[in-house]
C-alpha atoms as a PDB file:
ATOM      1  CA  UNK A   1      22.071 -13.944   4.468  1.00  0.00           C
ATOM      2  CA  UNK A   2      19.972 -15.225   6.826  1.00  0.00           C
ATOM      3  CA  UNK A   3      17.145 -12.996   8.999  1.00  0.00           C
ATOM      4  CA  UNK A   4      17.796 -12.185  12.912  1.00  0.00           C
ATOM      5  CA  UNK A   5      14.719 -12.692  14.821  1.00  0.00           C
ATOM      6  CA  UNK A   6      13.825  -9.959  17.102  1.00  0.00           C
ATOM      7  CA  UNK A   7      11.378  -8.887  19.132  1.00  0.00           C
ATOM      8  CA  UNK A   8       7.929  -7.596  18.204  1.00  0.00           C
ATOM      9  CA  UNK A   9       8.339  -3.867  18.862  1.00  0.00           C
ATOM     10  CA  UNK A  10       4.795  -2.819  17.384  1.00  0.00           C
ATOM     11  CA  UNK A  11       3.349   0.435  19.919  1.00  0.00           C
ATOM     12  CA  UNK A  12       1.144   2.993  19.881  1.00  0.00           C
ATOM     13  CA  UNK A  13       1.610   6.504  19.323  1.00  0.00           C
ATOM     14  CA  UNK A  14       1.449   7.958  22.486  1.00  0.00           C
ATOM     15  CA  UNK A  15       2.694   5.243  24.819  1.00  0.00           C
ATOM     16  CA  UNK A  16       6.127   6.853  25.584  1.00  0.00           C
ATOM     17  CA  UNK A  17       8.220   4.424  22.851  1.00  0.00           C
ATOM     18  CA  UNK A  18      11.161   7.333  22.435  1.00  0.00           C
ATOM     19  CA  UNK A  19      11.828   7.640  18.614  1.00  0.00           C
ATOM     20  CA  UNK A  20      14.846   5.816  17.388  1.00  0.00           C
ATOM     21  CA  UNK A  21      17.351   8.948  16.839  1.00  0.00           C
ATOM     22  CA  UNK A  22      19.441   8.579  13.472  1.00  0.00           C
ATOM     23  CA  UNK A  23      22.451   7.520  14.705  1.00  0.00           C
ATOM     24  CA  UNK A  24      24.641   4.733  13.312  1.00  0.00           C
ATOM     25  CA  UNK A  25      22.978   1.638  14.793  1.00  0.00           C
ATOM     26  CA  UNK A  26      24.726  -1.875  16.250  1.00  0.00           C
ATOM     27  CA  UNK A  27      23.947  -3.413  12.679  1.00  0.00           C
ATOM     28  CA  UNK A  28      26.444  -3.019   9.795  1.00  0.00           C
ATOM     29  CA  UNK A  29      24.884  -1.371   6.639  1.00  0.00           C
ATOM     30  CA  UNK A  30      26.681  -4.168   4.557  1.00  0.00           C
ATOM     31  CA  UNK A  31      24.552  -6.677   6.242  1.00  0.00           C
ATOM     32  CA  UNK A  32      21.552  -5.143   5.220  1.00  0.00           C
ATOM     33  CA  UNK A  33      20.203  -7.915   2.784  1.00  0.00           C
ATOM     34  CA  UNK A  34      20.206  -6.573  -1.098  1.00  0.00           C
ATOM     35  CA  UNK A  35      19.306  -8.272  -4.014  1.00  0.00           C
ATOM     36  CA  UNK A  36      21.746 -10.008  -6.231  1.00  0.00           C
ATOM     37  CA  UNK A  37      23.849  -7.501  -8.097  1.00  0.00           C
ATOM     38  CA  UNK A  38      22.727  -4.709  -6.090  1.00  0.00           C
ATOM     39  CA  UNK A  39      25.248  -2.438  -4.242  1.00  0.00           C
ATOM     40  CA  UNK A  40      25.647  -3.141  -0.467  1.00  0.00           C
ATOM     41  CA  UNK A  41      24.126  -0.370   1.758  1.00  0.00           C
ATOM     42  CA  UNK A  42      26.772   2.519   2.895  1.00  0.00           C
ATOM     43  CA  UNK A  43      26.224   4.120   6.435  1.00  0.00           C
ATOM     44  CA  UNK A  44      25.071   7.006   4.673  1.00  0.00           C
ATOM     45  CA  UNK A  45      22.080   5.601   2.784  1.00  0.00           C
ATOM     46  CA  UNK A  46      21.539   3.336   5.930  1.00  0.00           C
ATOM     47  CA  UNK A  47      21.554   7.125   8.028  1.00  0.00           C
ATOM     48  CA  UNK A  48      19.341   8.794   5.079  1.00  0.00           C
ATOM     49  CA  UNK A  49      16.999   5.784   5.280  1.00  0.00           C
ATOM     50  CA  UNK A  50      16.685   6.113   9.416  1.00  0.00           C
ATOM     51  CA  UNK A  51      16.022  10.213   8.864  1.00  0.00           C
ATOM     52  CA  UNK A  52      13.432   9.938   6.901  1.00  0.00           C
ATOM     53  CA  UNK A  53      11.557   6.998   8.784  1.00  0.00           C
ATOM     54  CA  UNK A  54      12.344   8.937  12.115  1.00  0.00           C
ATOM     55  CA  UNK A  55      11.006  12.151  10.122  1.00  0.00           C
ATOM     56  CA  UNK A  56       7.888   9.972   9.529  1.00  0.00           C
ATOM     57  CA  UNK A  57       7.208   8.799  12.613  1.00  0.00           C
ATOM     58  CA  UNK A  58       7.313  12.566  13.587  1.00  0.00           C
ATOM     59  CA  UNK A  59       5.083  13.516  11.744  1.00  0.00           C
ATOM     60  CA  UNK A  60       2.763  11.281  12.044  1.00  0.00           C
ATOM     61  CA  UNK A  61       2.478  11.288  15.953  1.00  0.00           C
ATOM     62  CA  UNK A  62       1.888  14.932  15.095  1.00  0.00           C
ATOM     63  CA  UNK A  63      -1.168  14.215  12.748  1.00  0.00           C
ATOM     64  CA  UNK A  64      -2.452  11.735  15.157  1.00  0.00           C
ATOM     65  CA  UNK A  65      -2.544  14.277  17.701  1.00  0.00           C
ATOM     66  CA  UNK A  66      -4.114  16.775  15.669  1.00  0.00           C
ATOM     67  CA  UNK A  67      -6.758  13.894  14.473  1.00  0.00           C
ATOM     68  CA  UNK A  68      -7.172  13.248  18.045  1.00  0.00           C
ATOM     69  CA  UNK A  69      -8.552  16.776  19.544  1.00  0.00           C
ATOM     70  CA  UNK A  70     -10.704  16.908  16.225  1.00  0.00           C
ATOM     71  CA  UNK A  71     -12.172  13.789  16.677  1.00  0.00           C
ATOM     72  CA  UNK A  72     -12.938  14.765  20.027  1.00  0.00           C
ATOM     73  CA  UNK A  73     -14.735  18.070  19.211  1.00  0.00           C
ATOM     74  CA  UNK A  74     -16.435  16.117  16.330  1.00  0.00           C
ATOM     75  CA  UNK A  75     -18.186  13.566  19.094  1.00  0.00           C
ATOM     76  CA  UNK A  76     -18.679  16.048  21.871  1.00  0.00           C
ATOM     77  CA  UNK A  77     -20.747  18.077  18.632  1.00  0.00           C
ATOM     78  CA  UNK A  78     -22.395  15.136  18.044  1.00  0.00           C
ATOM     79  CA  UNK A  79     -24.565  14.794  20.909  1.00  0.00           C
ATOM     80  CA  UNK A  80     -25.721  18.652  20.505  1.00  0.00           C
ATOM     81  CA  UNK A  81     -27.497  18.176  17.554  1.00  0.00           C
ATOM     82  CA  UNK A  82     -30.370  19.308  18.714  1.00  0.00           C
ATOM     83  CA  UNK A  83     -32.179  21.696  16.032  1.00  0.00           C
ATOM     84  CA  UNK A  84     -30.248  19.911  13.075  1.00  0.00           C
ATOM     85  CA  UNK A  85     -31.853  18.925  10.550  1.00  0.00           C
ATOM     86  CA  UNK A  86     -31.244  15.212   8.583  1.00  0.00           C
ATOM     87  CA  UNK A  87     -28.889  17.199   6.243  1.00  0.00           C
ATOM     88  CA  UNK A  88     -26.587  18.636   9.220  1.00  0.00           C
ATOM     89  CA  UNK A  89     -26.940  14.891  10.938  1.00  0.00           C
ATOM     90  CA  UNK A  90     -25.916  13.578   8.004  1.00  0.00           C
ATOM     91  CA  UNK A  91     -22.649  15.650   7.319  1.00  0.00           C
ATOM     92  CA  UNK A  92     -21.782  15.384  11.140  1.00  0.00           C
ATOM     93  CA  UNK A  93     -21.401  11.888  10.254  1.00  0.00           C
ATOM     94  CA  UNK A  94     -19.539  11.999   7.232  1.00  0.00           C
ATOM     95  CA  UNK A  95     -17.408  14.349   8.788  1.00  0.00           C
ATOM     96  CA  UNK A  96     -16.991  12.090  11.563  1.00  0.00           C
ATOM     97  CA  UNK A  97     -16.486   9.193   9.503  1.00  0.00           C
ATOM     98  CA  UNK A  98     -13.640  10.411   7.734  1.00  0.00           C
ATOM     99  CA  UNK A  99     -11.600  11.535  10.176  1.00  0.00           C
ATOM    100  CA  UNK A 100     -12.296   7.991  12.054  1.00  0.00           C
ATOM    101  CA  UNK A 101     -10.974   6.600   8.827  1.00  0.00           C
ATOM    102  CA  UNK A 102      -7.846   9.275   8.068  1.00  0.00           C
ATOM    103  CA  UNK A 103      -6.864   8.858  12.258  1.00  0.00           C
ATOM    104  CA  UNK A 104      -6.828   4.561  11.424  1.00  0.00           C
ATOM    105  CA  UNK A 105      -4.839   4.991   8.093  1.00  0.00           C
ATOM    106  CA  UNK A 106      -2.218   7.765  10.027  1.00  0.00           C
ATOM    107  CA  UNK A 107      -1.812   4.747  13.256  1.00  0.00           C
ATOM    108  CA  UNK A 108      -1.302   2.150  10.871  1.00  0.00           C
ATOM    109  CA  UNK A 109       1.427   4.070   8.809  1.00  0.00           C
ATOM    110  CA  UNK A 110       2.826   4.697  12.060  1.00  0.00           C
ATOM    111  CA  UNK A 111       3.075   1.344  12.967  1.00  0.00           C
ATOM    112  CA  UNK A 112       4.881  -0.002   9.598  1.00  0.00           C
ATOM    113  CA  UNK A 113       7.413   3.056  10.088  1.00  0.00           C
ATOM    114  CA  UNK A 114       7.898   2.081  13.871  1.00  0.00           C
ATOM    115  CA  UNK A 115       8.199  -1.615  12.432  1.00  0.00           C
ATOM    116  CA  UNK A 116      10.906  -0.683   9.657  1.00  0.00           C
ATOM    117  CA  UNK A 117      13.085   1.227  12.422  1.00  0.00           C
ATOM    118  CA  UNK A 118      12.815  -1.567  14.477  1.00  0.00           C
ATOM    119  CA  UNK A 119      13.920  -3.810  11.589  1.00  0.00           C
ATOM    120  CA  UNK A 120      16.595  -1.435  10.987  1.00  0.00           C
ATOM    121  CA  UNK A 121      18.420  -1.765  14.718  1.00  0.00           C
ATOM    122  CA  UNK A 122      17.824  -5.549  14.112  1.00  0.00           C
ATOM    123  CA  UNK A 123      19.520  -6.097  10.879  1.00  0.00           C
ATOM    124  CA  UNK A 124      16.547  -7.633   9.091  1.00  0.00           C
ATOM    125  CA  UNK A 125      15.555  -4.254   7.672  1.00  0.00           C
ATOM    126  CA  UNK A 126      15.456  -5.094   3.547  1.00  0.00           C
ATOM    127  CA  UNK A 127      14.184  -8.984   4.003  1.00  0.00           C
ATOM    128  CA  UNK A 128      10.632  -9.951   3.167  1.00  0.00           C
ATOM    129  CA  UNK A 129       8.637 -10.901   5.957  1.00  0.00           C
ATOM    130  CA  UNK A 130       6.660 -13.775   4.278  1.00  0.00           C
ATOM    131  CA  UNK A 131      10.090 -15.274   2.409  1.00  0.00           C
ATOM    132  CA  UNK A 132      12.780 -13.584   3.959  1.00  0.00           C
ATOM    133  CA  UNK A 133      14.446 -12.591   0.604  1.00  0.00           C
ATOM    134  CA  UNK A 134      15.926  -9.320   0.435  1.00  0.00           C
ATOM    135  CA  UNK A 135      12.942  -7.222  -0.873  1.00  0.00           C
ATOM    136  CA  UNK A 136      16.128  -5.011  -2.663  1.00  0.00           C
ATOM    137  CA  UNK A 137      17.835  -1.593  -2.000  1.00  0.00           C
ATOM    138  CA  UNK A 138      16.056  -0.082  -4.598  1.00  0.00           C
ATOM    139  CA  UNK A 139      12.377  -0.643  -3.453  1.00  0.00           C
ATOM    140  CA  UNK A 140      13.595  -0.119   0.104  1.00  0.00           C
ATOM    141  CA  UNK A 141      15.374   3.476  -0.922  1.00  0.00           C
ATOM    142  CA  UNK A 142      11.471   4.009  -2.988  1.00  0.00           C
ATOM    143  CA  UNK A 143       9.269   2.861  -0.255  1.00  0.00           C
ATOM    144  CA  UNK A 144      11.455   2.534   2.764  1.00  0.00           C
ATOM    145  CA  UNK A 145       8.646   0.730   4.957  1.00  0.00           C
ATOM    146  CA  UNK A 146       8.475  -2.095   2.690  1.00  0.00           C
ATOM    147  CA  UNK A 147       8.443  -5.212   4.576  1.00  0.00           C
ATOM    148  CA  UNK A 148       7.332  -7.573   1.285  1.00  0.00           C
ATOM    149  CA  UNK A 149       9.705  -8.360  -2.159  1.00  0.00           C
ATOM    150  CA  UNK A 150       7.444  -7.348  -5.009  1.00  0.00           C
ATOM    151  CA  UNK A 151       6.513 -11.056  -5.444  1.00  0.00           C
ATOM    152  CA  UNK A 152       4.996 -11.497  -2.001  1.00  0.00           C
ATOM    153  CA  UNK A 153       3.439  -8.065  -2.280  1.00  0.00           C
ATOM    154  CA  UNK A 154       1.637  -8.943  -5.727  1.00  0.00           C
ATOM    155  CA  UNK A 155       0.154 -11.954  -4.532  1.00  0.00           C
ATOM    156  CA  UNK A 156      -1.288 -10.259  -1.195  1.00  0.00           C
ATOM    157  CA  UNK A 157      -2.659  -7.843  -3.473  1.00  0.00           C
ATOM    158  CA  UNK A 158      -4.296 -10.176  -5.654  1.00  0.00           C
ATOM    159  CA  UNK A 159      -5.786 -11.893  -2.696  1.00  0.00           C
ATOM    160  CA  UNK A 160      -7.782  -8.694  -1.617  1.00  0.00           C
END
């Protein structure tokens, strides 16, 4: 099988990129690449695949809004700290600090899921993105925004 290049759809939450609805798409499910001696994809686990990323994406737009107004309160609050002592300072700042660092993780989940959608309507939904190999139905159905085989994802791991 070989991979159909399309074109970078990577956006931010927020920017008025409607949310793919899960309806059959252009692509056949039994082109999605598999592995060898795997089943081809049915419409249905193609369609319960596209649900739960659209679910995703749903949700996370949510949590990014809710991340959003705290943030907000969390840095107007920070310039009142007048009275605090180091202590309060200091858990201001954690405070702050993790919800800088649960808003980043949320965006880029968002981002793979809007990616994996994407490679859905394309047909290269399943392939790995460093050796375009099908990563296999199984890991997809486990972890459906998967865009490495297990190989590819090992070594990035080991890398750091």
């Amino acid at each position: 099988m070989v991979a159909k290049k399309s074109a970078d759809r990577n956006t931010a939450a927020g920017e008025g990129v409607a949310t793919t609805a899960p309806t059959a798409s252009a692509t056949d499910p039994a082109d999605l690449a598999v592995r060898p001696g795997e089943d081809p994809w049915t419409p249905e686990e193609v369609a319960e695949a596209r649900t739960e990323l659209t679910g995703e994406v749903l949700r996370l737009r949510s949590e990014l809004e809710t991340s959003g107004a705290a943030l907000a309160g969390l840095m107007r609050d920070s310039g009142d700290g007048a009275g605090d002592d180091d202590a309060d300072t200091g858990t201001k700042n954690i405070t702050r600090e993790h919800e800088l660092s649960l808003a980043a993780h949320a965006q880029e989940t968002l981002e793979q899921t809007e990616r994996a959608l994407a490679r859905l309507d394309s047909g290269t939904y399943g392939l790995c993105e460093v050796c375009g190999k099908p990563i296999g139905k199984a890991r997809m159905q486990a972890f459906p925004r998967a865009t490495l085989c297990v190989e590819d994802k090992q070594k990035q791991e080991r890398r750091g």
